[in-house]
N, C-alpha and C. Protein backbone atom coordinates (compact mmCIF):
# COMPACT_ATOMS: atom_id res chain seq x y z
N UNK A 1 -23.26 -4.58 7.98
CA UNK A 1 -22.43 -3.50 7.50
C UNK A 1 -21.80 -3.94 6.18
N UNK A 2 -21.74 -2.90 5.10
CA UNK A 2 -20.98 -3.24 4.39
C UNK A 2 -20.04 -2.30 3.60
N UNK A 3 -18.94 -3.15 2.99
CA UNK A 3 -17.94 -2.30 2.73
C UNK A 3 -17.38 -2.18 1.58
N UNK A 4 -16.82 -0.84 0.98
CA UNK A 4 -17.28 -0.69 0.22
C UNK A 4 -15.52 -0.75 -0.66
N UNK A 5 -15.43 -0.86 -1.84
CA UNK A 5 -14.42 -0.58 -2.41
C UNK A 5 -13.03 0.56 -1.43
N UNK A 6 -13.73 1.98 -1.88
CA UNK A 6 -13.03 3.04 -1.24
C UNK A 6 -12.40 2.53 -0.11
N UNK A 7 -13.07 1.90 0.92
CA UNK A 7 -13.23 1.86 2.38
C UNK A 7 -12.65 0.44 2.82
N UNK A 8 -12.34 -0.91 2.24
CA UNK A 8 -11.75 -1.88 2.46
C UNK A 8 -10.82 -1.84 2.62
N UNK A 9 -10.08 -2.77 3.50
CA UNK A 9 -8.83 -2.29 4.39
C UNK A 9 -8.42 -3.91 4.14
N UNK A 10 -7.03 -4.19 4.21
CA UNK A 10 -6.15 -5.45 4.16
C UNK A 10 -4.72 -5.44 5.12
N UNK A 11 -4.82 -6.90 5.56
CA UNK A 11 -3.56 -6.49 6.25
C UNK A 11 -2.07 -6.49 5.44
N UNK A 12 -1.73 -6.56 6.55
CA UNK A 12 0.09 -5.87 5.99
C UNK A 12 0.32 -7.56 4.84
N UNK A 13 -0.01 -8.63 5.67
CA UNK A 13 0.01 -9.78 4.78
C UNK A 13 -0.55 -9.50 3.29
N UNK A 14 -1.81 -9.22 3.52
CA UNK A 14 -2.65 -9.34 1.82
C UNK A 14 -2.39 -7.95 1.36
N UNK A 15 -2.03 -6.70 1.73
CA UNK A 15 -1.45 -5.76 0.95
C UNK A 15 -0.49 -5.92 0.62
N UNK A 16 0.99 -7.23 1.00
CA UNK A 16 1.54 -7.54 0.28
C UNK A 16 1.64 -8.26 -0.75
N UNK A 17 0.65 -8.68 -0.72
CA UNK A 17 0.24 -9.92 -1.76
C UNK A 17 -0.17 -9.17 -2.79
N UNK A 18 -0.90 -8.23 -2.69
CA UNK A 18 -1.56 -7.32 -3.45
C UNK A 18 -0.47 -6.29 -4.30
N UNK A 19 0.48 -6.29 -3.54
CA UNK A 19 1.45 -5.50 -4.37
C UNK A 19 2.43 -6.02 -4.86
N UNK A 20 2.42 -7.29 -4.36
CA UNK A 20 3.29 -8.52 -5.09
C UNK A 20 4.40 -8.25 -4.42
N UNK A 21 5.03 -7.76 -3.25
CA UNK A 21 6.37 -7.43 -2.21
C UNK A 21 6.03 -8.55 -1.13
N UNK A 22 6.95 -8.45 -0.40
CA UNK A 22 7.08 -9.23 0.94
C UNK A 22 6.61 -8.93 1.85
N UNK A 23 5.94 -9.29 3.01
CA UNK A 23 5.42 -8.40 3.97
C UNK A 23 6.74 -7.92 4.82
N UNK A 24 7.57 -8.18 4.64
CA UNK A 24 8.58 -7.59 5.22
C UNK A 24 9.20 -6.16 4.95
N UNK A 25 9.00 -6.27 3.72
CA UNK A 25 9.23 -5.18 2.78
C UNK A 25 8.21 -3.52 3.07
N UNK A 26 7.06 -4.41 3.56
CA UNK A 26 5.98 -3.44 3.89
C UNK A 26 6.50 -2.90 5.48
N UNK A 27 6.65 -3.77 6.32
CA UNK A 27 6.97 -3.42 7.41
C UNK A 27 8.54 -2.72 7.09
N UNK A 28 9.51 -2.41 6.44
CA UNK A 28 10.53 -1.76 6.55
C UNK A 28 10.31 -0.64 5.87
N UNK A 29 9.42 -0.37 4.91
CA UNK A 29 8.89 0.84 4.39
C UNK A 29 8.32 1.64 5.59
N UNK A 30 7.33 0.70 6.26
CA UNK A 30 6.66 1.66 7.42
C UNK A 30 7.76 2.44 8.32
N UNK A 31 8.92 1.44 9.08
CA UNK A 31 9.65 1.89 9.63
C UNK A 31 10.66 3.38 8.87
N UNK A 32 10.90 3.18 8.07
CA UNK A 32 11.72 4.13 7.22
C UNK A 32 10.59 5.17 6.97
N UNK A 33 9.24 5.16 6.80
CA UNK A 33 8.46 6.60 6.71
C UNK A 33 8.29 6.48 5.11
N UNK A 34 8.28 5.38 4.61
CA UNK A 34 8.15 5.02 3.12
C UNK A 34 6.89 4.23 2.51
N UNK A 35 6.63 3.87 1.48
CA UNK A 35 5.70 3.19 0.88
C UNK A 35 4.43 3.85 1.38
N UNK A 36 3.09 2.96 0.93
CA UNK A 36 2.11 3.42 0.93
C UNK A 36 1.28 3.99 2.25
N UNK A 37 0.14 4.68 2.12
CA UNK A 37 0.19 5.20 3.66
C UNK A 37 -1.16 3.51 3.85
N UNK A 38 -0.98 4.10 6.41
CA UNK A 38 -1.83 3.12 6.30
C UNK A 38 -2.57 3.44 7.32
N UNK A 39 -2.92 2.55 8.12
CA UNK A 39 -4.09 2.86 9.52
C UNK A 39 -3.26 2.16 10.22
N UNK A 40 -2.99 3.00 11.83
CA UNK A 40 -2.83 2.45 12.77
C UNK A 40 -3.97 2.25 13.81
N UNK A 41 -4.42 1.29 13.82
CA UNK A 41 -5.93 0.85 14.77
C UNK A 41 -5.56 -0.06 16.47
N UNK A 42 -4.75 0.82 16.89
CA UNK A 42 -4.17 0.11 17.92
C UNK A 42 -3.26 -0.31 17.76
N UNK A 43 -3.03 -1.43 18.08
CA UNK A 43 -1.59 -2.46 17.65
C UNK A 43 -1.96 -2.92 15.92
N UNK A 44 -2.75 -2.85 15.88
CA UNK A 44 -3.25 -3.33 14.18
C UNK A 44 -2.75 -2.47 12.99
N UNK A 45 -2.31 -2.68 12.27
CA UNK A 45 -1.53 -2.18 11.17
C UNK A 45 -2.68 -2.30 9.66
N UNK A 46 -3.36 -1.75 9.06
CA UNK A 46 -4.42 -2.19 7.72
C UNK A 46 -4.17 -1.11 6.52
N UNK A 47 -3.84 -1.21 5.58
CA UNK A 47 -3.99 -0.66 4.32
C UNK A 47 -5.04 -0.33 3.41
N UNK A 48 -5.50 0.94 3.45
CA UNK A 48 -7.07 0.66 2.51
C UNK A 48 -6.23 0.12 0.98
N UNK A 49 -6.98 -0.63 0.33
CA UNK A 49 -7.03 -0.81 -1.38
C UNK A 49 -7.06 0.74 -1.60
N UNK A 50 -7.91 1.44 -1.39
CA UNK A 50 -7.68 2.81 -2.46
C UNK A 50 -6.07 3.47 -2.62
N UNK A 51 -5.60 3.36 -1.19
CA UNK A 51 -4.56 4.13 -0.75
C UNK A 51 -3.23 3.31 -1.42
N UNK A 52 -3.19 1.66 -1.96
CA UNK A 52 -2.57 1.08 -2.41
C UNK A 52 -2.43 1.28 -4.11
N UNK A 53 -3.17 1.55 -4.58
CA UNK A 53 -3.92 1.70 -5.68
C UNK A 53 -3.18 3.20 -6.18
N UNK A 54 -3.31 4.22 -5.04
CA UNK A 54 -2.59 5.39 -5.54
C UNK A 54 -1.25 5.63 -5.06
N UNK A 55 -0.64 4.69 -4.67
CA UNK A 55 0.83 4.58 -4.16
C UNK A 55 1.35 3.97 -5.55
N UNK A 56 0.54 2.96 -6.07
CA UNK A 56 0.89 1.94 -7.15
C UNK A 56 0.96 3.21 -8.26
N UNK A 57 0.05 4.11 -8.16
CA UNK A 57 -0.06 5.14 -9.49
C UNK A 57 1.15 6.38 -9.42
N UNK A 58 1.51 6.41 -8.25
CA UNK A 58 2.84 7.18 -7.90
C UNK A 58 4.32 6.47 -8.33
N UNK A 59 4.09 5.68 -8.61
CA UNK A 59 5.11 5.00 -8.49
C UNK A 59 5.40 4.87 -10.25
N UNK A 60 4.47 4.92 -11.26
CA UNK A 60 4.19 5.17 -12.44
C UNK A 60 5.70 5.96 -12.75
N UNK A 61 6.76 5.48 -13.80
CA UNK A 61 7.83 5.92 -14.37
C UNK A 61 7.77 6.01 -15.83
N UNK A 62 7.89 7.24 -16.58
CA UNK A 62 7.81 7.29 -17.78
C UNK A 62 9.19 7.74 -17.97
N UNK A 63 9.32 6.46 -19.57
CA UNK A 63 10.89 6.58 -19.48
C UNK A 63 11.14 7.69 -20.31
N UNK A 64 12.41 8.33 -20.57
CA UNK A 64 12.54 9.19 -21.51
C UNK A 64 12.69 9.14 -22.95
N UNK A 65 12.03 9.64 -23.33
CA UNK A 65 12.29 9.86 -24.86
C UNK A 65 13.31 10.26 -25.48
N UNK A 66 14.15 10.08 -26.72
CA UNK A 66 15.00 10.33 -27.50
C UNK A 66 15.25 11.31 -27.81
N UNK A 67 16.18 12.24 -27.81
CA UNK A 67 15.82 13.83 -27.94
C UNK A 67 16.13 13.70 -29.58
């Protein structure tokens, strides 16, 4: 099997790594109904890369300009 960009999944550890936060940070987002979305696979908790990727692009702040 193989997998593909879209479709690769990381845990709560390496999606933090990936977003450069704490995994703690990830787990208190989950609890609060915050941060990026993810998969619940049982007791297993996984983040696709795509879904990180467009949380990261949401998060995009353009500052204001000078009137």
């Amino acid at each position: 099997m193989t997998t593909t960009t879209a479709t690769a999944t990381l845990t709560t550890r390496h999606a933090a790594e990936y977003l450069g936060v704490a995994c703690v940070t990830l787990t208190v987002w989950r609890s609060q109904g915050r941060g990026p979305r993810y998969l619940r696979l049982g007791r297993l908790v996984r983040y696709r890369i795509s879904d990180l990727d467009e949380w990261l692009q949401e998060q995009i702040i353009e500052p204001a300009k000078d009137q």
